[in-house]
C-alpha atoms as a PDB file:
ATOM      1  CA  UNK A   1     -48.025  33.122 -54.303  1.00  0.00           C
ATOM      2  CA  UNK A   2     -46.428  33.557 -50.486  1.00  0.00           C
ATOM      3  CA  UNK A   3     -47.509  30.061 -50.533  1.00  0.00           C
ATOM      4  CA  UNK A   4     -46.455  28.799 -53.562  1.00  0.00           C
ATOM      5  CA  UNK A   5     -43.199  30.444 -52.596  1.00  0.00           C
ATOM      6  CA  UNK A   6     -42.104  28.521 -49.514  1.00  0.00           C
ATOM      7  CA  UNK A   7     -43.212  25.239 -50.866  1.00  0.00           C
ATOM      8  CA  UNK A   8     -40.406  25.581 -53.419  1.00  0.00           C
ATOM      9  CA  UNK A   9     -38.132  26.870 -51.215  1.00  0.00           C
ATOM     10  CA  UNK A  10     -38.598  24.083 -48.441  1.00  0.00           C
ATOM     11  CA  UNK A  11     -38.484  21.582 -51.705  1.00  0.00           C
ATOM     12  CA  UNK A  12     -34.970  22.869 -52.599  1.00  0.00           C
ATOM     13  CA  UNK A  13     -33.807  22.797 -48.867  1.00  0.00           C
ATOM     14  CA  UNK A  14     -34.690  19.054 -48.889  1.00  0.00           C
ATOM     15  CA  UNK A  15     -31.884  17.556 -50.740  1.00  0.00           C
ATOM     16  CA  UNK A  16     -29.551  19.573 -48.401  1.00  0.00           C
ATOM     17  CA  UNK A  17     -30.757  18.087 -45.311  1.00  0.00           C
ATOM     18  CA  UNK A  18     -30.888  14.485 -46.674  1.00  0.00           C
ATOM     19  CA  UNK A  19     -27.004  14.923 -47.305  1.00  0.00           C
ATOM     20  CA  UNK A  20     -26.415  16.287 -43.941  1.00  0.00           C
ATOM     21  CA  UNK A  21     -28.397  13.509 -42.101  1.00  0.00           C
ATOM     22  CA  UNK A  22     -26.223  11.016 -44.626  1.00  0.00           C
ATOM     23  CA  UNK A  23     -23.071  12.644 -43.839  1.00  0.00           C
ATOM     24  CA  UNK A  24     -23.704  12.490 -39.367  1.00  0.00           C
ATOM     25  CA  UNK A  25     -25.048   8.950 -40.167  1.00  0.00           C
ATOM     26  CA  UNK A  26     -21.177   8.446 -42.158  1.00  0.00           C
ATOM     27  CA  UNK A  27     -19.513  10.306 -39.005  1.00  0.00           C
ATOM     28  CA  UNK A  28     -21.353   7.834 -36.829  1.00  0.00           C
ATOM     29  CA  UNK A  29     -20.388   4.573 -38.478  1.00  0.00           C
ATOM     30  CA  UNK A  30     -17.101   5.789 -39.247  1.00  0.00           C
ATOM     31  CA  UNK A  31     -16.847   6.744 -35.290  1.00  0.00           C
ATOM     32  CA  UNK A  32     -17.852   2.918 -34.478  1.00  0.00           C
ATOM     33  CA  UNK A  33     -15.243   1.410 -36.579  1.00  0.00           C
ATOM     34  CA  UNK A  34     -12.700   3.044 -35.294  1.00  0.00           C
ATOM     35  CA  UNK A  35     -13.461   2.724 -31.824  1.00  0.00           C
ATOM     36  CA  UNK A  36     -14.118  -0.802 -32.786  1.00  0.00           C
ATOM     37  CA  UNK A  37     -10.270  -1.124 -34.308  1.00  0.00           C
ATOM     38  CA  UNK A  38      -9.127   0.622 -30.696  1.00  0.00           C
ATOM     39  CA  UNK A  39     -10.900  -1.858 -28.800  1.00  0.00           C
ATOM     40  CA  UNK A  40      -9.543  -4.933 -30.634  1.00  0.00           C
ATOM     41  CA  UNK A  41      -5.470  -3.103 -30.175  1.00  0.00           C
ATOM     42  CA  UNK A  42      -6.173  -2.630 -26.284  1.00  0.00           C
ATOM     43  CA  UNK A  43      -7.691  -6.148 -26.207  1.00  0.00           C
ATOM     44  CA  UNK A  44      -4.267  -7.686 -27.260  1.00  0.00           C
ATOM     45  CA  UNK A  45      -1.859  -5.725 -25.402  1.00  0.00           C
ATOM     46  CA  UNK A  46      -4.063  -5.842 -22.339  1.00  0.00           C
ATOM     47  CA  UNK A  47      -4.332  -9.932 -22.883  1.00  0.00           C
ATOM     48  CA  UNK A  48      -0.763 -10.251 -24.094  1.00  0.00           C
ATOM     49  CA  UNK A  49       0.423  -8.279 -20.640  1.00  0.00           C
ATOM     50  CA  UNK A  50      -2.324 -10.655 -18.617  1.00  0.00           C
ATOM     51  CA  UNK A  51      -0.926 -13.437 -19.868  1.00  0.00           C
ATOM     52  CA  UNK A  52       2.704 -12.584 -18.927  1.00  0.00           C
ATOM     53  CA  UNK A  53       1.747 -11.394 -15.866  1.00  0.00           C
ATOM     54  CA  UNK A  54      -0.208 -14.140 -14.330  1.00  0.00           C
ATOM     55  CA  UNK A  55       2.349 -16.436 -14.854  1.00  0.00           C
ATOM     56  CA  UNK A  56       5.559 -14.602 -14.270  1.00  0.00           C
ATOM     57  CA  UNK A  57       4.539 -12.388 -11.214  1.00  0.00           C
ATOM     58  CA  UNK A  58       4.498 -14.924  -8.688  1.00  0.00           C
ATOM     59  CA  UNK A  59       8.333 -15.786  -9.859  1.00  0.00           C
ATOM     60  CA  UNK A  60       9.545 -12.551  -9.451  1.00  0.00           C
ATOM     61  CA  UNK A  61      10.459 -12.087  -5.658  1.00  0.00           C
ATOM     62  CA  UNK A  62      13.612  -9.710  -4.095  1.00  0.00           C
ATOM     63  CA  UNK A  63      15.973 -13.322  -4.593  1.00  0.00           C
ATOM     64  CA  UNK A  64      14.894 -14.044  -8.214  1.00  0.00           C
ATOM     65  CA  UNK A  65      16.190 -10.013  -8.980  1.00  0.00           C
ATOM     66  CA  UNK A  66      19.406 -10.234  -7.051  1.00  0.00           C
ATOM     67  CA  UNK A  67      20.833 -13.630  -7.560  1.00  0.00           C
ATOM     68  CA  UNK A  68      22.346 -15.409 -10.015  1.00  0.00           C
ATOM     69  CA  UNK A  69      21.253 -18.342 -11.766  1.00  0.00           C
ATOM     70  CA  UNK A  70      21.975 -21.941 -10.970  1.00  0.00           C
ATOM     71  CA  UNK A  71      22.117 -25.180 -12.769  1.00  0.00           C
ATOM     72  CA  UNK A  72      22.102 -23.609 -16.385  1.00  0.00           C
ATOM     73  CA  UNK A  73      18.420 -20.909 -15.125  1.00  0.00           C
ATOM     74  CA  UNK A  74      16.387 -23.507 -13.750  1.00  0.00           C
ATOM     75  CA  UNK A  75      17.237 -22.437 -10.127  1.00  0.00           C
ATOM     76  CA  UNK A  76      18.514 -18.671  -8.640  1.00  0.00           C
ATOM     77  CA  UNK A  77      17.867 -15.319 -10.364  1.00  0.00           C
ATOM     78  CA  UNK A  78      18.154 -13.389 -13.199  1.00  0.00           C
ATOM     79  CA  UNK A  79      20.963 -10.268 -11.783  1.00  0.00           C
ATOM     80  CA  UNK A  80      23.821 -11.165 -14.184  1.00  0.00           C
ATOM     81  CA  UNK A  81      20.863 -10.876 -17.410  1.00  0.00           C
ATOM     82  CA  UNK A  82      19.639  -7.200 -15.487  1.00  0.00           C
ATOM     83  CA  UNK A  83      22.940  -6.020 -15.531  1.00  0.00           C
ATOM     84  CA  UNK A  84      23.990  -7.147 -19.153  1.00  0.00           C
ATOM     85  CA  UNK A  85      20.636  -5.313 -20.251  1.00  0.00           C
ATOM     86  CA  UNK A  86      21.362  -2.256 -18.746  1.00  0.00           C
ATOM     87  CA  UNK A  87      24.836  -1.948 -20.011  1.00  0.00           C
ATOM     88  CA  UNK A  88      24.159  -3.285 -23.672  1.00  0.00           C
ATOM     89  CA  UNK A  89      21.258  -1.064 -24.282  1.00  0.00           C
ATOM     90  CA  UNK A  90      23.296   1.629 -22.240  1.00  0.00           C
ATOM     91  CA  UNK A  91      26.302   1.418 -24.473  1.00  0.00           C
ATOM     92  CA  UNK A  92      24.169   1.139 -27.809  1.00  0.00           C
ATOM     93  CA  UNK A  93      22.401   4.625 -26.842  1.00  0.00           C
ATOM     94  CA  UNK A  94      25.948   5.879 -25.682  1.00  0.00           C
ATOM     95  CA  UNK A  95      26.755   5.277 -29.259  1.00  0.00           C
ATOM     96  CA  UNK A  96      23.990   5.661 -31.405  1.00  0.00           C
ATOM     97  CA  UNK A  97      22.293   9.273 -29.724  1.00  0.00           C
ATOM     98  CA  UNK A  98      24.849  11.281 -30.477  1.00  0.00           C
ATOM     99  CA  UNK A  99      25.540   9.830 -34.258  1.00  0.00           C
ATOM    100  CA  UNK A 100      21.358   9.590 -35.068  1.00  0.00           C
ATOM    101  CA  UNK A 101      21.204  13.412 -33.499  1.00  0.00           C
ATOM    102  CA  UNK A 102      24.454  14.919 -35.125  1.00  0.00           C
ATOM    103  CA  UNK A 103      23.374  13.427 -38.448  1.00  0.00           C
ATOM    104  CA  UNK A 104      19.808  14.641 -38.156  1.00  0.00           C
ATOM    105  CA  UNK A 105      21.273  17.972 -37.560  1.00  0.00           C
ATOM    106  CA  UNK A 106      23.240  18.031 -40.297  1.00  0.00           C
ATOM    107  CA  UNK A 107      20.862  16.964 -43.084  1.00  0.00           C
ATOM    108  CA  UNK A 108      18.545  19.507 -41.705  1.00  0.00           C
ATOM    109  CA  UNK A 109      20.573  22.731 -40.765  1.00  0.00           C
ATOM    110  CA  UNK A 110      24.002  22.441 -42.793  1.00  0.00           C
ATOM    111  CA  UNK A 111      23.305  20.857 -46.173  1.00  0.00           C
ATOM    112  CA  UNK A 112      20.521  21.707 -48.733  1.00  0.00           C
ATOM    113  CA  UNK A 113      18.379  19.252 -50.262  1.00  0.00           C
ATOM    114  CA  UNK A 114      20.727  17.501 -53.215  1.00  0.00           C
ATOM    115  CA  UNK A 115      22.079  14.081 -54.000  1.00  0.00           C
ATOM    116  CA  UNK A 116      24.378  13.380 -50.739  1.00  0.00           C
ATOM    117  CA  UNK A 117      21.091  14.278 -48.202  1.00  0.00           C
ATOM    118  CA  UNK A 118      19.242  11.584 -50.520  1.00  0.00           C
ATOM    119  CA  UNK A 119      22.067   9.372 -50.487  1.00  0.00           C
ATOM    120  CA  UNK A 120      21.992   9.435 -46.366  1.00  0.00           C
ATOM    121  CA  UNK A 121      18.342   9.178 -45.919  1.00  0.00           C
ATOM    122  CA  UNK A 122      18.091   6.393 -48.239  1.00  0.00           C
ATOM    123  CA  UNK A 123      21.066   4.828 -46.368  1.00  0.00           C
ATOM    124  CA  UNK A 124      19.254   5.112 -43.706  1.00  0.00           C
ATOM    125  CA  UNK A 125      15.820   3.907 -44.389  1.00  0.00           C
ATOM    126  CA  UNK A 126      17.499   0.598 -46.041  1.00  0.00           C
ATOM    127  CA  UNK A 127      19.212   0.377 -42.744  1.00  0.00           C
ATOM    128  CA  UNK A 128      15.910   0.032 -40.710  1.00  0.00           C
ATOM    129  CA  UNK A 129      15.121  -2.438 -43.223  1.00  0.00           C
ATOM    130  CA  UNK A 130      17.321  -5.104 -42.725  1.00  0.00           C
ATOM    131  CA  UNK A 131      16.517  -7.886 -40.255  1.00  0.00           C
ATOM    132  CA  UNK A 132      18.288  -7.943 -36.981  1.00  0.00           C
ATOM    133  CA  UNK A 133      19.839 -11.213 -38.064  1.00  0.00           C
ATOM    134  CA  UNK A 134      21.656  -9.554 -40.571  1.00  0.00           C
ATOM    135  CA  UNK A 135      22.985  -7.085 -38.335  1.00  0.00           C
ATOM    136  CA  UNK A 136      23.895  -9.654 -35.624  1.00  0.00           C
ATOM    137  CA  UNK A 137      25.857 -11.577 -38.498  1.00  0.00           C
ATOM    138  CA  UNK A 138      27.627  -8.544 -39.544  1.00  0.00           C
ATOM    139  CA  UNK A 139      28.689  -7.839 -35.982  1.00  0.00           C
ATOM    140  CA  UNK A 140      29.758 -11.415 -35.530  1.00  0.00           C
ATOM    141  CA  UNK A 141      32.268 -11.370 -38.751  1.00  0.00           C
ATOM    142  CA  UNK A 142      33.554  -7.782 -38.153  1.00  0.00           C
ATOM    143  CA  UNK A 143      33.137  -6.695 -34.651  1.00  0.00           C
ATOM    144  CA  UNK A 144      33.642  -9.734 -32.720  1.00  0.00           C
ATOM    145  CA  UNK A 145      36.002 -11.796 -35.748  1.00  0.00           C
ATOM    146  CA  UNK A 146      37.956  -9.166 -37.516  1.00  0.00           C
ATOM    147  CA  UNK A 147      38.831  -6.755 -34.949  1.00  0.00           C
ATOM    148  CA  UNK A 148      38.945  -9.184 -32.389  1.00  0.00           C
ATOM    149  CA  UNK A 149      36.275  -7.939 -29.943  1.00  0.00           C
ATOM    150  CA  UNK A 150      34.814 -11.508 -29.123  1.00  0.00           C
ATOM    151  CA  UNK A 151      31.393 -12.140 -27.949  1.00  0.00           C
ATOM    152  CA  UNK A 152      31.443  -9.221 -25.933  1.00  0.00           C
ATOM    153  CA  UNK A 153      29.185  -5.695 -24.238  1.00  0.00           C
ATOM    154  CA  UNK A 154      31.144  -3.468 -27.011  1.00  0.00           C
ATOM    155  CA  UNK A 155      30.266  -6.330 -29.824  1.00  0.00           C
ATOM    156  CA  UNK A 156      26.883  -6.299 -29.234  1.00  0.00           C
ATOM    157  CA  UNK A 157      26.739  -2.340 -28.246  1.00  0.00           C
ATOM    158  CA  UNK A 158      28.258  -1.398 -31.546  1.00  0.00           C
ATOM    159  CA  UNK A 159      26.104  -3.303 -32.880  1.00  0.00           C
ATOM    160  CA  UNK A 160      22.879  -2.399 -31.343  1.00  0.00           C
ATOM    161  CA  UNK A 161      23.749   1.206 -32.272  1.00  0.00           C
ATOM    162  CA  UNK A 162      23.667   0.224 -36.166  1.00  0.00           C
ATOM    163  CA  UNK A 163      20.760  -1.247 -36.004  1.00  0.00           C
ATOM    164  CA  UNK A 164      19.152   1.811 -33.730  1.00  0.00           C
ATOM    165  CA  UNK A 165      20.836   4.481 -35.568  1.00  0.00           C
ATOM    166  CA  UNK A 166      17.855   4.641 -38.326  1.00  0.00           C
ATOM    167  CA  UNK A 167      15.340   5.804 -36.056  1.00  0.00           C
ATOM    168  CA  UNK A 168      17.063   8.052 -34.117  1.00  0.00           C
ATOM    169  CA  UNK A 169      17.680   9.911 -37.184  1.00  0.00           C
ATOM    170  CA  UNK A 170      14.823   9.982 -38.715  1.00  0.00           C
ATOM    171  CA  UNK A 171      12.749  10.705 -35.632  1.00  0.00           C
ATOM    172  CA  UNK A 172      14.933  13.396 -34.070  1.00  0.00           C
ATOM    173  CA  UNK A 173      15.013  14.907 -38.575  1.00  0.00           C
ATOM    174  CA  UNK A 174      11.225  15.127 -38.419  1.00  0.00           C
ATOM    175  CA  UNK A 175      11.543  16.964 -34.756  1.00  0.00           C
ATOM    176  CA  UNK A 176      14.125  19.426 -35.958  1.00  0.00           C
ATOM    177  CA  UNK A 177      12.284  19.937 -39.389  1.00  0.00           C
ATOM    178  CA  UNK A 178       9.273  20.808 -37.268  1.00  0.00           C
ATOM    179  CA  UNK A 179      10.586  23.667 -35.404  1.00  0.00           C
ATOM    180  CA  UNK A 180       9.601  26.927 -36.940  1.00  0.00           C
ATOM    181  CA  UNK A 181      12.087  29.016 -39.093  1.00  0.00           C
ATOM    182  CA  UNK A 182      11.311  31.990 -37.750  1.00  0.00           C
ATOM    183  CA  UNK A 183      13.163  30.511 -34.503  1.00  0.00           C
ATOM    184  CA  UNK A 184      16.166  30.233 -36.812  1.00  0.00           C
ATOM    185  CA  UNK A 185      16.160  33.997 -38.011  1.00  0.00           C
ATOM    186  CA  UNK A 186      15.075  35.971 -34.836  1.00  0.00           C
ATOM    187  CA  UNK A 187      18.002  34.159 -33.172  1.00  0.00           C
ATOM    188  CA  UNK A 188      20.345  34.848 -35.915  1.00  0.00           C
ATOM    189  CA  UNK A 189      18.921  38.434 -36.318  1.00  0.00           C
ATOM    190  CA  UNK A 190      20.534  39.137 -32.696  1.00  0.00           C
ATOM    191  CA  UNK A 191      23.994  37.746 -33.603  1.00  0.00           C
ATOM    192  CA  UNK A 192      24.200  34.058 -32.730  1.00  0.00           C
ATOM    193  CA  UNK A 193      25.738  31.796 -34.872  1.00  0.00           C
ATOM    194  CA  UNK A 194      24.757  28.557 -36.967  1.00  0.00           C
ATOM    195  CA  UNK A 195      26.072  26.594 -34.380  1.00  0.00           C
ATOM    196  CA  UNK A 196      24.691  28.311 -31.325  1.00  0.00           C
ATOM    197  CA  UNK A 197      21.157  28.506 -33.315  1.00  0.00           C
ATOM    198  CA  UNK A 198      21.312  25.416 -33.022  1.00  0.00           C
ATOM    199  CA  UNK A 199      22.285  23.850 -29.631  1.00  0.00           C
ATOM    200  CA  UNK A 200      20.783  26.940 -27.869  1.00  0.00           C
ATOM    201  CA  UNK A 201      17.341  26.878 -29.751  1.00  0.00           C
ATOM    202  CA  UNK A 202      16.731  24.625 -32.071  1.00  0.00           C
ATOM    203  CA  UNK A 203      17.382  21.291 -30.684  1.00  0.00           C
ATOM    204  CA  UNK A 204      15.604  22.563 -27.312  1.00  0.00           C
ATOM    205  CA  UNK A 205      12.421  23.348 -29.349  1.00  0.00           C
ATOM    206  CA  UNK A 206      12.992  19.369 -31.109  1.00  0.00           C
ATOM    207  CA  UNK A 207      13.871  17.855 -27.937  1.00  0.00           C
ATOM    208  CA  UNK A 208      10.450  15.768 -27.350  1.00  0.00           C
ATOM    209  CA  UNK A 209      10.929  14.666 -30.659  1.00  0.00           C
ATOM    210  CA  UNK A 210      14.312  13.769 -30.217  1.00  0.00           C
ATOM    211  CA  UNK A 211      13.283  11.486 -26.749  1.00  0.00           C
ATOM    212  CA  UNK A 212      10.669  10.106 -28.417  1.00  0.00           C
ATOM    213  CA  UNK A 213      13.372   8.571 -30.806  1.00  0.00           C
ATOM    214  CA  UNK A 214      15.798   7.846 -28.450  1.00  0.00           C
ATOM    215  CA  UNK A 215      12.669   6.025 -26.281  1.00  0.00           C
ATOM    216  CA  UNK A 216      11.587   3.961 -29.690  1.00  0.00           C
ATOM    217  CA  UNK A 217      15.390   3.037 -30.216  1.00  0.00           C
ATOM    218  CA  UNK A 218      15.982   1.692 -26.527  1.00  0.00           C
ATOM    219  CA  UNK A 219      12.665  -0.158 -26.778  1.00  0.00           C
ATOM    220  CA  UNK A 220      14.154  -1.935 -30.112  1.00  0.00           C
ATOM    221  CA  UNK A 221      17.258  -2.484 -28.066  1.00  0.00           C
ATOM    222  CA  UNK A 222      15.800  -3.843 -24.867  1.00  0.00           C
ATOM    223  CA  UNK A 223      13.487  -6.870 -27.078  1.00  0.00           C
ATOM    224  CA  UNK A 224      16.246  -7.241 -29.509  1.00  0.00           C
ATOM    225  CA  UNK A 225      17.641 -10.992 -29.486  1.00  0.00           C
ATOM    226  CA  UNK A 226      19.281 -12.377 -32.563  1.00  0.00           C
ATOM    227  CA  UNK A 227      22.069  -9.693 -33.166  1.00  0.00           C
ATOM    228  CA  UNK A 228      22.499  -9.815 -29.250  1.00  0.00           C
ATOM    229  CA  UNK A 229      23.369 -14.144 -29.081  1.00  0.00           C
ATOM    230  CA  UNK A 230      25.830 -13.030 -32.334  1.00  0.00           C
ATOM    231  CA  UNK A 231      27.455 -10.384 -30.845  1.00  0.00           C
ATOM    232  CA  UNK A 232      27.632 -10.499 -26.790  1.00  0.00           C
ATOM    233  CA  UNK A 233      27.180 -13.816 -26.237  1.00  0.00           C
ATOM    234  CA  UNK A 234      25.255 -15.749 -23.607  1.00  0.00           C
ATOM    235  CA  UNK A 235      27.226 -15.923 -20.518  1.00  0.00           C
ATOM    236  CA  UNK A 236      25.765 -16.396 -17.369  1.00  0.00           C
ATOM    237  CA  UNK A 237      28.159 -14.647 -14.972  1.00  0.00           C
ATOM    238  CA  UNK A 238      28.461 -10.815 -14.352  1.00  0.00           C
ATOM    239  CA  UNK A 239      30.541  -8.765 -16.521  1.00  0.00           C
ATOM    240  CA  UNK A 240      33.840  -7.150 -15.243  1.00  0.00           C
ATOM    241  CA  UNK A 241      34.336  -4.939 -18.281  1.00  0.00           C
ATOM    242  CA  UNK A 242      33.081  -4.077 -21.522  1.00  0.00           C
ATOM    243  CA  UNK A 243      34.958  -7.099 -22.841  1.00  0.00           C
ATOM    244  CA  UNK A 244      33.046  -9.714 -21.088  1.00  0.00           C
ATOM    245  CA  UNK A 245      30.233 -11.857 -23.027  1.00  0.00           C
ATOM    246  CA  UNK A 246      27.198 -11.488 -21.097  1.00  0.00           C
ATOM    247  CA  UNK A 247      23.438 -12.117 -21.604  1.00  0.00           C
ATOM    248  CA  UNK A 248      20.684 -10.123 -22.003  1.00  0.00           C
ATOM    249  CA  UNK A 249      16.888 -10.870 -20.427  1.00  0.00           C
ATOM    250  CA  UNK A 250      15.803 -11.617 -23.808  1.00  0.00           C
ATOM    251  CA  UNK A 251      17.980 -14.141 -24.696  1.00  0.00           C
ATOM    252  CA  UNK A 252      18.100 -15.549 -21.100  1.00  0.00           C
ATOM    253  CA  UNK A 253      14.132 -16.038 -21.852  1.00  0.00           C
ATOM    254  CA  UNK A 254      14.503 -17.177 -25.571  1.00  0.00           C
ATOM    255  CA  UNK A 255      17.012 -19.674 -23.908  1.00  0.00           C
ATOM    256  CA  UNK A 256      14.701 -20.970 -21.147  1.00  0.00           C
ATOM    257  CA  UNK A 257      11.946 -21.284 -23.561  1.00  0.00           C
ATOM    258  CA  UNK A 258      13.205 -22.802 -26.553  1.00  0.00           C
ATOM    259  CA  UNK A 259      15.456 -25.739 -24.639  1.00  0.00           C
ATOM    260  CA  UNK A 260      12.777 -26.117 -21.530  1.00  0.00           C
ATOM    261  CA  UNK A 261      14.709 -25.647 -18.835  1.00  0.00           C
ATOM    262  CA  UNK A 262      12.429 -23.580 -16.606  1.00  0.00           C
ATOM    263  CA  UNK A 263       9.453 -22.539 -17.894  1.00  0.00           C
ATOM    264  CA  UNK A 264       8.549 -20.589 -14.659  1.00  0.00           C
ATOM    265  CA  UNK A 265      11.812 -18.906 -14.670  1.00  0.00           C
ATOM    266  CA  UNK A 266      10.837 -18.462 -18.446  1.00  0.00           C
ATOM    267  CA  UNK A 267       7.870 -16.156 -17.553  1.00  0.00           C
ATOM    268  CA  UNK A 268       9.818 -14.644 -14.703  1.00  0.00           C
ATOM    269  CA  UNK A 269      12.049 -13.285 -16.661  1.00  0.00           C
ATOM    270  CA  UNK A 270       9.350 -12.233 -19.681  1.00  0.00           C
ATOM    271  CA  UNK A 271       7.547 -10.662 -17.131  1.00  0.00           C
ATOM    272  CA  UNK A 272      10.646  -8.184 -15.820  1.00  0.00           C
ATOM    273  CA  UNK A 273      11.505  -7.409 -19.446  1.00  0.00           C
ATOM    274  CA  UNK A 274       7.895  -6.630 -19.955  1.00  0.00           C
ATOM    275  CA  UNK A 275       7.289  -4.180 -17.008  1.00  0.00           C
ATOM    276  CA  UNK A 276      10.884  -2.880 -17.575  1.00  0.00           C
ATOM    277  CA  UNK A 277       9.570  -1.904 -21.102  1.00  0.00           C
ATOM    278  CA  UNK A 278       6.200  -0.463 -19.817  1.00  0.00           C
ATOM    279  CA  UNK A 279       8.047   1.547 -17.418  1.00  0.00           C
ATOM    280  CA  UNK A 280      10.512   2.901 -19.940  1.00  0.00           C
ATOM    281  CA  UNK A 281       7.143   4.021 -22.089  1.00  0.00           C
ATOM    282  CA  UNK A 282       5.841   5.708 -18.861  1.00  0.00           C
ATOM    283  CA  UNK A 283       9.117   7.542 -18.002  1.00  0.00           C
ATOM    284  CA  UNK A 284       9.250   8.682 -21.836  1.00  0.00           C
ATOM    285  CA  UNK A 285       5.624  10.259 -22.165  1.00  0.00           C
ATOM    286  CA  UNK A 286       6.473  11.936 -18.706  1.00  0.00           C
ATOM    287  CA  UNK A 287      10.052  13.475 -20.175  1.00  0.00           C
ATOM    288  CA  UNK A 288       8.059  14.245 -23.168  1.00  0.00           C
ATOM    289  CA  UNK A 289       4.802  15.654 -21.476  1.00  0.00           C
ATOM    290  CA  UNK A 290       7.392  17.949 -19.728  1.00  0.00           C
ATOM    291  CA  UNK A 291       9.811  19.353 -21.966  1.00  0.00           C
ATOM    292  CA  UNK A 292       6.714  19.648 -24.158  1.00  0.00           C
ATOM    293  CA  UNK A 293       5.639  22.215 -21.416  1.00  0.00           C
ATOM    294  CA  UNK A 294       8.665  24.233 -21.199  1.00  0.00           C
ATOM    295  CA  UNK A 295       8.832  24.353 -25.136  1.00  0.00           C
ATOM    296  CA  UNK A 296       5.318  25.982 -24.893  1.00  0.00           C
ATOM    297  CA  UNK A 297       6.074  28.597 -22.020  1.00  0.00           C
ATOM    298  CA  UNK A 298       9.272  29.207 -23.905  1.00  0.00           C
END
């Protein structure tokens, strides 16, 4: 019988194991495929910066940086496209932060779910749906034509803050959404109010969130190209004001490229936009990594 017994108890513990050894042989696979999938991403980007690199970093010397260009970019440097970079992108998150934040803080903290928080998010999300050609043609006819603006820094910062404004908000909603009511109530338990809840805890607790946003806008901003020939123009000389057309690395390389008028300087110029980019991504998980610390000792 004893026997008997534990021959029909090892048979019913046999189907068991088979479905466990399936189920590590399914975790296996499924752990192949998707290390596969990673390898093939990295592959690109690490080709894709390689092939940038190789050809652009023996262009980029201390005169290519601090000159200006000659003969139309096919001799000099790049300083006038650096500096209409920095203060396009600069204006457009001057602009757009402070709208993409207030609004996230408003459809999360001062209205209840209903028809005008539907309305704005789905203004929103049809926003980040339009193509940037759209945006630089609606910046051309009202920024630059109808209030007179010309192909200038504001022109193309306004409108580089439309067309950043959708993921600020969403991105810094999601942060703010993800902060834990029971921050909310202890601090107004002790007597604070909406407002203070909210600049003195809430947005604190949201704020890698909120960078991250920010970080994913000014990437947008730094690549963008169509909206920026539309808007600010493509002038080769260094701005005096905010009024002044000037021209940003990416068109200066679209412009390079597409006509053949340096090809070196082409990749020169790729290549600072590139490691400007990487080095934006670096400072950002830093910020993040950080404030992500203090949240947590907090």
């Amino acid at each position: 019988m004893g026997g008997a017994g534990h021959e029909t108890v090892a048979r019913a513990r046999e189907p068991a194991r088979r479905d466990i050894g399936m189920l590590k042989r399914t975790d296996r696979i499924a752990f192949w495929v998707f290390a596969a999938a990673t390898a093939v991403a990295l592959s690109f980007l690490v080709f894709i910066i390689s092939f940038v690199f190789v050809r652009g970093i023996p262009r980029v010397t201390w005169s290519f940086l601090t000159e200006r260009p000659r003969d139309m970019g096919r001799a000099g440097g790049i300083l006038p496209s650096i500096v209409g970079t920095i203060a396009l992108t600069g204006l457009a998150l001057l602009i757009g932060t402070p709208l993409g934040v207030a609004t996230a803080v408003y459809l999360t903290e001062y209205t209840r779910e209903g028809m005008s928080s539907r309305v704005i998010r789905f203004g929103a999300e049809s926003l980040a749906g339009v193509p940037s050609i759209i945006f630089g043609l609606f910046g051309f006819l009202f920024f630059v034509i109808f209030l007179g603006f010309g192909w200038s820094i504001l022109s193309g910062g306004l409108t580089l803050a439309l067309m950043i404004l959708p993921t600020i908000i969403r991105t810094s909603e999601e942060a703010i959404r993800a902060v834990p009511r029971e921050y909310r109530e202890i601090s107004l338990s002790l007597g604070a109010s909406r407002w203070q809840t909210v600049v003195h805890v809430v947005l604190p607790a949201a704020l890698p969130g909120v960078i991250t946003g920010v970080m994913l806008s000014l990437g947008r901003a730094v690549g963008e190209t169509a909206a920026v020939i539309f808007t600010a123009g493509s002038s080769l000389r260094l701005p005096g004001s905010i009024m002044d057309p000037v021209r940003t690395l990416p068109v200066h390389f679209y412009v390079l490229a597409r006509e053949g008028i340096s090809m070196a300087n082409a990749y020169g110029t790729a290549t600072v936009l590139l490691a400007t980019v990487l080095l934006i991504e670096i400072a950002a998980n830093i910020l993040i990594a950080r404030f992500s610390g203090h949240a947590g000792r907090g």
